[in-house]
N, C-alpha and C. Protein backbone atom coordinates (compact mmCIF):
# COMPACT_ATOMS: atom_id res chain seq x y z
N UNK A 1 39.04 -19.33 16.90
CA UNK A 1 37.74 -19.92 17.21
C UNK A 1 36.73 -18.88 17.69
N UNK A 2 37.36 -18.09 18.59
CA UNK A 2 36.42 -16.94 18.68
C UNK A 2 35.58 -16.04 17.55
N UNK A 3 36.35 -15.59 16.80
CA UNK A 3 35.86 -15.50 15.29
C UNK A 3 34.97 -16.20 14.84
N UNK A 4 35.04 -17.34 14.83
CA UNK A 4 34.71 -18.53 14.17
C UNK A 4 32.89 -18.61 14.54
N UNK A 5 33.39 -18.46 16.43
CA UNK A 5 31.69 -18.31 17.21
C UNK A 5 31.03 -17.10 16.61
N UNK A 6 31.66 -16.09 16.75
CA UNK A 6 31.38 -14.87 16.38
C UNK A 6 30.31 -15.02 14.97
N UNK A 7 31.50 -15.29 14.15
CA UNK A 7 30.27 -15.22 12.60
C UNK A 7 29.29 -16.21 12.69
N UNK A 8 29.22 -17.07 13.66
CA UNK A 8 28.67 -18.28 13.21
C UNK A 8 26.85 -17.59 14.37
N UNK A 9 27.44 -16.57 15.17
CA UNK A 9 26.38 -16.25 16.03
C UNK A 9 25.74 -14.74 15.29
N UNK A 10 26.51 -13.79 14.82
CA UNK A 10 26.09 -13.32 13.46
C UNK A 10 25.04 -13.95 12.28
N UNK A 11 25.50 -15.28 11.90
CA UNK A 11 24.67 -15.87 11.03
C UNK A 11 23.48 -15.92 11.50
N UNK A 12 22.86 -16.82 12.56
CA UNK A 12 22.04 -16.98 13.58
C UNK A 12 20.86 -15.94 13.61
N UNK A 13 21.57 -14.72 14.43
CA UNK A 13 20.74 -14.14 13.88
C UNK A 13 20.15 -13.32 12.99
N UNK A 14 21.36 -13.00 11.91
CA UNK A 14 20.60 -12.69 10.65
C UNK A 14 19.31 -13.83 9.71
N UNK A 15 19.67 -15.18 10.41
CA UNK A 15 18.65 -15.78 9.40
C UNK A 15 17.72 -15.49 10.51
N UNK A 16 17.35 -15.77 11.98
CA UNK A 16 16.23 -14.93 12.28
C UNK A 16 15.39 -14.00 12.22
N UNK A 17 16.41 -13.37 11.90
CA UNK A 17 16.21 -11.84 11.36
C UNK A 17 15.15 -11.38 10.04
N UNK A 18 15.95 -12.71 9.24
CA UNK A 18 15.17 -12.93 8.05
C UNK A 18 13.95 -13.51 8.25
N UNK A 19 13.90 -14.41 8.93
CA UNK A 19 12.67 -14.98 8.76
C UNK A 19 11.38 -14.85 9.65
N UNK A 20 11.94 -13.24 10.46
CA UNK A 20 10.32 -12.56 11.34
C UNK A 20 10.32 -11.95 9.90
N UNK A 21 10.97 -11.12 9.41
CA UNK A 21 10.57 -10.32 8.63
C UNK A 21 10.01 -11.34 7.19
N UNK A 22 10.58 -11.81 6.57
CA UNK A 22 9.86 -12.77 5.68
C UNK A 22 8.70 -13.10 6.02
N UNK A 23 8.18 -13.80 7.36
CA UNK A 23 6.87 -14.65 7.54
C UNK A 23 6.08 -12.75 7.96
N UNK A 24 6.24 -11.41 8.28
CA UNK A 24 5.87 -10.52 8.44
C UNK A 24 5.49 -10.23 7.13
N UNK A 25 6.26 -10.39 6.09
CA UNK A 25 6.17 -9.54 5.16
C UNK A 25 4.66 -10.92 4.01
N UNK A 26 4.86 -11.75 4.62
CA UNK A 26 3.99 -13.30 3.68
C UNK A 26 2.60 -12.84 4.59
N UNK A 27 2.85 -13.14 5.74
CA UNK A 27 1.62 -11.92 6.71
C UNK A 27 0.78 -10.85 5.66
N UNK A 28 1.49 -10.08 5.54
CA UNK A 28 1.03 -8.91 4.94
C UNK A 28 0.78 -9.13 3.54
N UNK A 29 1.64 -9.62 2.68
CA UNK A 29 0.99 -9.95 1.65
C UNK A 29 -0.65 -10.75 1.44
N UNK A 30 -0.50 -12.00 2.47
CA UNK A 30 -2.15 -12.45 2.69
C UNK A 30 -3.28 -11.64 2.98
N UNK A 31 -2.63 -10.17 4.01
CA UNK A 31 -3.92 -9.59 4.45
C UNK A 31 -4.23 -9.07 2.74
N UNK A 32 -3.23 -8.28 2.45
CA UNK A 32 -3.60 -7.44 0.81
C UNK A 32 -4.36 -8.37 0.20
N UNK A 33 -3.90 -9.75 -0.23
CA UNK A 33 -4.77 -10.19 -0.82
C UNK A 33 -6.36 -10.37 -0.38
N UNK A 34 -6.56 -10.43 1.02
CA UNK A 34 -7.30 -10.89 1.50
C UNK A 34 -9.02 -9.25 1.35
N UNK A 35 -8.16 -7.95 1.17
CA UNK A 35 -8.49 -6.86 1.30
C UNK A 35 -8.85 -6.96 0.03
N UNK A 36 -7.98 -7.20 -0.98
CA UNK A 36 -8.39 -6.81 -2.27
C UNK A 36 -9.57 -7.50 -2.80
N UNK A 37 -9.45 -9.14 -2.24
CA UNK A 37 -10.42 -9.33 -2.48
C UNK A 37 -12.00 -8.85 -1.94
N UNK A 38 -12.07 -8.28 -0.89
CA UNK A 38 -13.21 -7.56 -0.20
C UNK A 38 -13.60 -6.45 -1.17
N UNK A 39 -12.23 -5.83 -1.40
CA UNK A 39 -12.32 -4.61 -2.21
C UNK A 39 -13.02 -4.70 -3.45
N UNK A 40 -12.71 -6.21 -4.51
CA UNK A 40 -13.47 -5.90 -5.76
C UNK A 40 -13.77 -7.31 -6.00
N UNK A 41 -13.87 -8.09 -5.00
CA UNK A 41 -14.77 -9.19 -4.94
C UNK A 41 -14.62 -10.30 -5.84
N UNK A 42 -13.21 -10.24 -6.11
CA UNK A 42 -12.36 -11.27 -7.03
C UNK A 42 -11.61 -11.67 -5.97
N UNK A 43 -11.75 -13.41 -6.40
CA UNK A 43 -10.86 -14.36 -5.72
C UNK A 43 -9.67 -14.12 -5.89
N UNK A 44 -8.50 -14.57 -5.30
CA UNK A 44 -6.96 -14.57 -6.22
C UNK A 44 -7.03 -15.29 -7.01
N UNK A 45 -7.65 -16.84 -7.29
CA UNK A 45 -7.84 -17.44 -8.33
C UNK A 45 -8.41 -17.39 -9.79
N UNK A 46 -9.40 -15.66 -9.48
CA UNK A 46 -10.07 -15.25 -10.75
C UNK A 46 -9.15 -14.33 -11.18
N UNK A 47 -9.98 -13.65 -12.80
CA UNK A 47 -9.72 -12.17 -13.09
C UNK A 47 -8.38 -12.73 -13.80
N UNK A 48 -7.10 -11.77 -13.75
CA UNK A 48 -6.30 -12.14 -14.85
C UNK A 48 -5.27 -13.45 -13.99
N UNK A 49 -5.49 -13.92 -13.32
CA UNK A 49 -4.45 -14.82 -12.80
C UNK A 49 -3.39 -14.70 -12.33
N UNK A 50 -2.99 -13.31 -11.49
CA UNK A 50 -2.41 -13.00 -11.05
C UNK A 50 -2.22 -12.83 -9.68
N UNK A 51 -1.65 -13.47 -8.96
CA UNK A 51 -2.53 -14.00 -7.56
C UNK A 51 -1.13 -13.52 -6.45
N UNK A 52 -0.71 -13.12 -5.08
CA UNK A 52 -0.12 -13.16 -4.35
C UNK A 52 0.76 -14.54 -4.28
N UNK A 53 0.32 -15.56 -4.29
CA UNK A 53 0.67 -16.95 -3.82
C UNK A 53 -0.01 -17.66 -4.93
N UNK A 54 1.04 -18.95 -5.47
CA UNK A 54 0.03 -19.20 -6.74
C UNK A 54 -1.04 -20.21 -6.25
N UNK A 55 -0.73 -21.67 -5.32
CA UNK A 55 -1.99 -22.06 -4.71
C UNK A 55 -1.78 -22.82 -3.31
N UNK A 56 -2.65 -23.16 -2.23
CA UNK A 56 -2.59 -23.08 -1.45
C UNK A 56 -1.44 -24.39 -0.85
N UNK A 57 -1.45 -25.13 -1.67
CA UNK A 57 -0.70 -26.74 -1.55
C UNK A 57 0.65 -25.90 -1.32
N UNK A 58 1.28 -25.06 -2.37
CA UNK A 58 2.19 -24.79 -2.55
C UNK A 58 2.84 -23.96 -1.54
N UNK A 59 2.56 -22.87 -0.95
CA UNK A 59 2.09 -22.14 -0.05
C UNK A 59 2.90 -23.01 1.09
N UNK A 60 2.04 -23.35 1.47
CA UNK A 60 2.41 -24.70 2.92
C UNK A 60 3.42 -25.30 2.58
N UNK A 61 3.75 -25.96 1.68
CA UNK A 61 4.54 -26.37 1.38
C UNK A 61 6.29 -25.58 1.29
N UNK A 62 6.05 -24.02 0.64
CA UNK A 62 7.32 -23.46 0.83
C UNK A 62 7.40 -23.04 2.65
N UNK A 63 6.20 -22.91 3.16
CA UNK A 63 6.37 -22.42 4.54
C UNK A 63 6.76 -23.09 5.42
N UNK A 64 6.42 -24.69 5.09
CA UNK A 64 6.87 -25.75 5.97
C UNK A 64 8.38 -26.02 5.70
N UNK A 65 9.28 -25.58 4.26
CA UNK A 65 10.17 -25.59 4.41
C UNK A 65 11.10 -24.37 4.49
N UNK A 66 9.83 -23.21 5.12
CA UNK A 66 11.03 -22.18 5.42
C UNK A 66 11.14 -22.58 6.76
N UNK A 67 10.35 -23.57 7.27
CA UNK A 67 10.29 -23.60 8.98
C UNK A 67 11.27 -24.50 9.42
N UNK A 68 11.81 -25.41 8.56
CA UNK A 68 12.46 -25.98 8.70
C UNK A 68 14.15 -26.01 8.55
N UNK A 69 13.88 -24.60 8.52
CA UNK A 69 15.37 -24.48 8.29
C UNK A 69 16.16 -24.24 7.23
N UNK A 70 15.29 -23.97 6.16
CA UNK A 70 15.51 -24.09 4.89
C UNK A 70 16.45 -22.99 4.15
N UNK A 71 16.66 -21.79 4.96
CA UNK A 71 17.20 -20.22 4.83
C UNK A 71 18.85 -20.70 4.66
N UNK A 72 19.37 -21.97 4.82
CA UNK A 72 21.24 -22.17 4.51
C UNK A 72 21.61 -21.77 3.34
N UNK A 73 20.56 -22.26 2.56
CA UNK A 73 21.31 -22.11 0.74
C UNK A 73 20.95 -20.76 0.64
N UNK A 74 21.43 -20.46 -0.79
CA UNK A 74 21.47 -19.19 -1.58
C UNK A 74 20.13 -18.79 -1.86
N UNK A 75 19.36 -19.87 -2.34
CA UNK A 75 17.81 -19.28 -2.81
C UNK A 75 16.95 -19.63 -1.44
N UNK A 76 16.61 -18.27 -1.03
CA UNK A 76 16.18 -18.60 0.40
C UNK A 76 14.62 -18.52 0.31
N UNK A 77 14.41 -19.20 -0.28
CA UNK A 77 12.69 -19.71 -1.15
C UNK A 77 11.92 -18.39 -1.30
N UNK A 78 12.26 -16.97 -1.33
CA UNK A 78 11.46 -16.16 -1.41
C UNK A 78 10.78 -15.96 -3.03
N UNK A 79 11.85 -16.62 -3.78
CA UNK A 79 10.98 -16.22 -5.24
C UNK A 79 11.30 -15.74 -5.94
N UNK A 80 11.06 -14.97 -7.53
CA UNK A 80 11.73 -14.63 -8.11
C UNK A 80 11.27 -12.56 -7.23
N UNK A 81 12.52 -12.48 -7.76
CA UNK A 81 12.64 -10.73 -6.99
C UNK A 81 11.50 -10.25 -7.95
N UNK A 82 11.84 -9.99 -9.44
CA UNK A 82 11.44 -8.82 -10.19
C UNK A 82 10.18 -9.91 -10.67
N UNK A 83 8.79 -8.58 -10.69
CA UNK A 83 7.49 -9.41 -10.61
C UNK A 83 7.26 -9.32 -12.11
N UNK A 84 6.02 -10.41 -12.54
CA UNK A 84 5.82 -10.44 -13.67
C UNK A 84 4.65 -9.67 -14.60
N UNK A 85 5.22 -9.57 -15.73
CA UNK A 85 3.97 -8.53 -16.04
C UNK A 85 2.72 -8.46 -15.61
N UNK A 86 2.12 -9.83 -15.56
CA UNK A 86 0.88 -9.67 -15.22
C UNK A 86 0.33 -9.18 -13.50
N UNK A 87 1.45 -9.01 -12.60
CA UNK A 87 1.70 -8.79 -11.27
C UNK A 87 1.56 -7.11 -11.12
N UNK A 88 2.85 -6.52 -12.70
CA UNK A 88 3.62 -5.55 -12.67
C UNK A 88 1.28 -4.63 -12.73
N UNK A 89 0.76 -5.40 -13.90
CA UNK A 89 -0.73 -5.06 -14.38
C UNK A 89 -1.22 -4.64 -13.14
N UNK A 90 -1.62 -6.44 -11.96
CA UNK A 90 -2.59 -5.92 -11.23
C UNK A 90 -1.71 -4.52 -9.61
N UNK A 91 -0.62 -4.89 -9.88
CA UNK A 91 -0.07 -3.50 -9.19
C UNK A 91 -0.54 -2.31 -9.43
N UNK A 92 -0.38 -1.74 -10.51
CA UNK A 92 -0.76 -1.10 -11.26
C UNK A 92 -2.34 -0.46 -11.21
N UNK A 93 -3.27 -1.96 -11.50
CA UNK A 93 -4.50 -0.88 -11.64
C UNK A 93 -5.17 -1.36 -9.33
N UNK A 94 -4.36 -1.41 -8.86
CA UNK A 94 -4.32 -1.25 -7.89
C UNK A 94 -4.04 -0.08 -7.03
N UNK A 95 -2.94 0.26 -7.78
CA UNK A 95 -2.27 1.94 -7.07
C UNK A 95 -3.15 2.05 -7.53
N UNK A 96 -3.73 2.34 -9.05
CA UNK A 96 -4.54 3.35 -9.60
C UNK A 96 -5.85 3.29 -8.65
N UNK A 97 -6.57 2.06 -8.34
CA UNK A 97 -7.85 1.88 -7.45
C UNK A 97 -7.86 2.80 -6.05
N UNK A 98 -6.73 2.73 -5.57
CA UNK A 98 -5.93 3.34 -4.11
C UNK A 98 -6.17 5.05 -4.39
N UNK A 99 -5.68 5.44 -5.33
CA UNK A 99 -5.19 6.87 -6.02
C UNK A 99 -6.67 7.52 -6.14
N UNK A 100 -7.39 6.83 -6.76
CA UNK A 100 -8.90 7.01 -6.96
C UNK A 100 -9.67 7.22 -5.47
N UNK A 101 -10.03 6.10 -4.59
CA UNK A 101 -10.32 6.15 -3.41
C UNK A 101 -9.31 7.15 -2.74
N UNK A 102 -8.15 8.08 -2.23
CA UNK A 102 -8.12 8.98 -1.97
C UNK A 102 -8.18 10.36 -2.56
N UNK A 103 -8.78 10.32 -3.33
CA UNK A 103 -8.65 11.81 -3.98
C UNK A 103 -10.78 11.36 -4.10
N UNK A 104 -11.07 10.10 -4.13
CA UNK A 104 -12.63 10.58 -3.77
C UNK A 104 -12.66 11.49 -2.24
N UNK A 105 -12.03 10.38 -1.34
CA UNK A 105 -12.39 10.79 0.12
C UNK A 105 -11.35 12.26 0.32
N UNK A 106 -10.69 12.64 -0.34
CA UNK A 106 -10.08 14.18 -0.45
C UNK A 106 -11.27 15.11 -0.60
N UNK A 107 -11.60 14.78 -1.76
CA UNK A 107 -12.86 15.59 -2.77
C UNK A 107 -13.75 15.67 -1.43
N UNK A 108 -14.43 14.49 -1.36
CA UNK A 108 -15.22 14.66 -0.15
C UNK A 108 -15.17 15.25 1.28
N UNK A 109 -13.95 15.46 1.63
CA UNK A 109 -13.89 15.95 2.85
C UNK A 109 -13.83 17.89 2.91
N UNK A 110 -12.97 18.09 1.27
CA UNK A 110 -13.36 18.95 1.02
C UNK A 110 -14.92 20.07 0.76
N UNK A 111 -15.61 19.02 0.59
CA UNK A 111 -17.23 19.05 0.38
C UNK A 111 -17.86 19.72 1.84
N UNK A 112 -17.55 18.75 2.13
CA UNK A 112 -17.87 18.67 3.93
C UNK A 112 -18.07 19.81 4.06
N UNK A 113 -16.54 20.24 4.27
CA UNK A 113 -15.81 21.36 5.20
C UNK A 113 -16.41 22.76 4.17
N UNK A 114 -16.66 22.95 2.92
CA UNK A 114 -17.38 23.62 2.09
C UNK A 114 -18.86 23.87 2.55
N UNK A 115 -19.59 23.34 2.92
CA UNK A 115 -20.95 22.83 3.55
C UNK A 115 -20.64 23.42 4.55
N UNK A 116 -20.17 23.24 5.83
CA UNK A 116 -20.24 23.62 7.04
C UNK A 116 -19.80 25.39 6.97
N UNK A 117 -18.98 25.71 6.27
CA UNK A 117 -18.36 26.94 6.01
C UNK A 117 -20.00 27.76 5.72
N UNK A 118 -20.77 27.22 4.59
CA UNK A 118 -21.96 27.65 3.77
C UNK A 118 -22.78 28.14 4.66
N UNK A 119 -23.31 26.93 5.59
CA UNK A 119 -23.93 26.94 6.87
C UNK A 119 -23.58 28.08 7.70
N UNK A 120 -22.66 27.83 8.42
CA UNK A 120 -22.23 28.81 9.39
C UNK A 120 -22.32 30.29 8.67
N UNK A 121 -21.77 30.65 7.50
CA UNK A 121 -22.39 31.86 7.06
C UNK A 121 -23.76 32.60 6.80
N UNK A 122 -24.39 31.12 6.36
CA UNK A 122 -25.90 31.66 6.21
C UNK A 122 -26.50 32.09 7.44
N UNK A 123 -25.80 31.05 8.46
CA UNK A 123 -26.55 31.66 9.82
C UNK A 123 -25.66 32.60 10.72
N UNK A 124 -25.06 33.10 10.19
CA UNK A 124 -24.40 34.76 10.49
C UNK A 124 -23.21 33.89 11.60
N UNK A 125 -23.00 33.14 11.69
CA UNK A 125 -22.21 32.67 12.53
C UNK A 125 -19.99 32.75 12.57
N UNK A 126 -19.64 33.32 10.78
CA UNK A 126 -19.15 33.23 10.73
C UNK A 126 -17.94 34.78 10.72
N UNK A 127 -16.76 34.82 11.39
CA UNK A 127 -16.59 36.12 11.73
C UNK A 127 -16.20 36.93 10.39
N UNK A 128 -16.30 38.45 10.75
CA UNK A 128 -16.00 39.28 9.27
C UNK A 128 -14.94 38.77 8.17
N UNK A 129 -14.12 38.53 8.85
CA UNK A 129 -12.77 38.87 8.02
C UNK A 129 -12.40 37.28 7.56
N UNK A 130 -13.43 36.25 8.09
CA UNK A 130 -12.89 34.05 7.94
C UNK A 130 -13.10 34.46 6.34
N UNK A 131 -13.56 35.16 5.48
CA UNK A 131 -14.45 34.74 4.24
C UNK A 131 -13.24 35.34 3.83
N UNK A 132 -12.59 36.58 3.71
CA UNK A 132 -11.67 37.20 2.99
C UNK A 132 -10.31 36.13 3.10
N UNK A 133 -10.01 35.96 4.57
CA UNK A 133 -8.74 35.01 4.51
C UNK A 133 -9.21 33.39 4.11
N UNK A 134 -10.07 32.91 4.02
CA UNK A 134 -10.46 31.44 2.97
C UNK A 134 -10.09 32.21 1.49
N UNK A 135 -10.96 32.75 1.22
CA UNK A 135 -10.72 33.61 -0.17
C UNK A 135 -9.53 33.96 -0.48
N UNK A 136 -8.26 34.60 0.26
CA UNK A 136 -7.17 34.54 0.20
C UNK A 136 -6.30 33.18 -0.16
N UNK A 137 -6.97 32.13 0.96
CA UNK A 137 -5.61 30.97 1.06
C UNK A 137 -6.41 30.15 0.17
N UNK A 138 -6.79 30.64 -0.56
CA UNK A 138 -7.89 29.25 -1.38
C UNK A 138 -7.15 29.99 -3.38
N UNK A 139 -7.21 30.94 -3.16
CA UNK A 139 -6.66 31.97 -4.62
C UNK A 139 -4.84 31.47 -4.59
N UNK A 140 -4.41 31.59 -3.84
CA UNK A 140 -2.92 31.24 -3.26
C UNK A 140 -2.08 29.88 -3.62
N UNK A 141 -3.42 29.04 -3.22
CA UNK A 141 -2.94 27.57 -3.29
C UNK A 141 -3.90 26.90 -4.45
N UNK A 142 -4.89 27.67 -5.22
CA UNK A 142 -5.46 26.88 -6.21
C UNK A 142 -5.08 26.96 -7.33
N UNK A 143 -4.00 27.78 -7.82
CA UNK A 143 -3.16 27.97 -9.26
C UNK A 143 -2.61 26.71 -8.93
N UNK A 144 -1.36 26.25 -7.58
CA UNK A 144 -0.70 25.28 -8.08
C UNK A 144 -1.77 23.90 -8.31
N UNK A 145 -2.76 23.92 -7.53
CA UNK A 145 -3.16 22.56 -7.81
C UNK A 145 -3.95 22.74 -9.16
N UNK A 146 -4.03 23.44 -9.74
CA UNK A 146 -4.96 23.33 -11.04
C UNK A 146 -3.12 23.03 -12.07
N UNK A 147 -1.91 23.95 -11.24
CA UNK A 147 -1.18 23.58 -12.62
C UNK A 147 -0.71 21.89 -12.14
N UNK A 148 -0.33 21.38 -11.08
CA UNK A 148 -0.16 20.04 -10.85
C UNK A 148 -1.58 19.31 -11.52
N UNK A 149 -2.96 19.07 -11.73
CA UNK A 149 -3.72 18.63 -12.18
C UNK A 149 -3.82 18.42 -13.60
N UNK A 150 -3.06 19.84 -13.86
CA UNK A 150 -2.99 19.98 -15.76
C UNK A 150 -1.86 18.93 -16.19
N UNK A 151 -0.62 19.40 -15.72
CA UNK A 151 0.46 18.49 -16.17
C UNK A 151 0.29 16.79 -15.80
N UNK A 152 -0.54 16.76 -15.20
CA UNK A 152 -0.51 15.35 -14.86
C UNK A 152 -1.38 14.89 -15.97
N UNK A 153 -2.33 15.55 -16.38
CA UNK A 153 -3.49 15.19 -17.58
C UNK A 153 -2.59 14.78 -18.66
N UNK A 154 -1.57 15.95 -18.71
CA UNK A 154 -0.44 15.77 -19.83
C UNK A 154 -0.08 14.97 -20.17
């Protein structure tokens, strides 16, 4: 019987377990959606129909029966695992949107810091030898990123 308590208090809290992290992880999926839509000003209901949650009835409905206890059986209402093409799509030109917005704000910060360098030289501010060692660590490290840039074009 001890055993018996044992797995049975094991179980317990693994389905707890499961279900901060499930309603954490349904959390987070809403904010994304909620971002993306800020981001490009499509509903989840527009665009290709590919939505986080398919509609809101439904939604409540699986949540009211994950609340209820619903985690005993085998299909523990999360869904199908592997997403569908049209999911696999807006994933996709999502990273790509993500990938874009940091390599703008890369580019740009690089700009910046290019500018301020410009500045400070024009106004004699900058010491003898900063221009030779930029010039150094800039010759050093710009072969690989031009050959990582090329092969990726590839």
């Amino acid at each position: 019987t001890h055993y018996v308590l044992l797995l049975c208090s094991f179980k317990e809290q693994l389905q707890q377990h499961v279900r901060v992290h499930a309603m954490e992880a349904v959390m987070a999926c809403w904010e994304l959606e909620q971002s993306l839509q800020s981001l490009t000003g499509v509903s989840p209901g527009e665009g290709t129909g590919a939505t986080m949650s398919d509609d809101d009835d439904e939604q409540e409905d699986s949540e009211a029966n994950f609340y209820d206890g619903g985690l005993d059986g085998p299909d523990m209402g999360f869904g199908p695992l592997v997403p569908t093409e049209s999911e696999r799509s807006l994933m996709e030109r999502v990273r790509q949107e993500l990938k874009h917005e940091l390599k703008q704000g890369y580019k740009d910060k690089i700009v910046d810091i290019r500018e301020e360098i410009l500045r400070k030289r024009r106004a004699g501010k900058l010491p003898g030898d900063t221009t030779s060692t930029l010039k150094a660590w800039w010759q050093s490290h710009s072969s690989g990123l031009i050959q990582r840039r090329t092969t990726r074009q590839n």
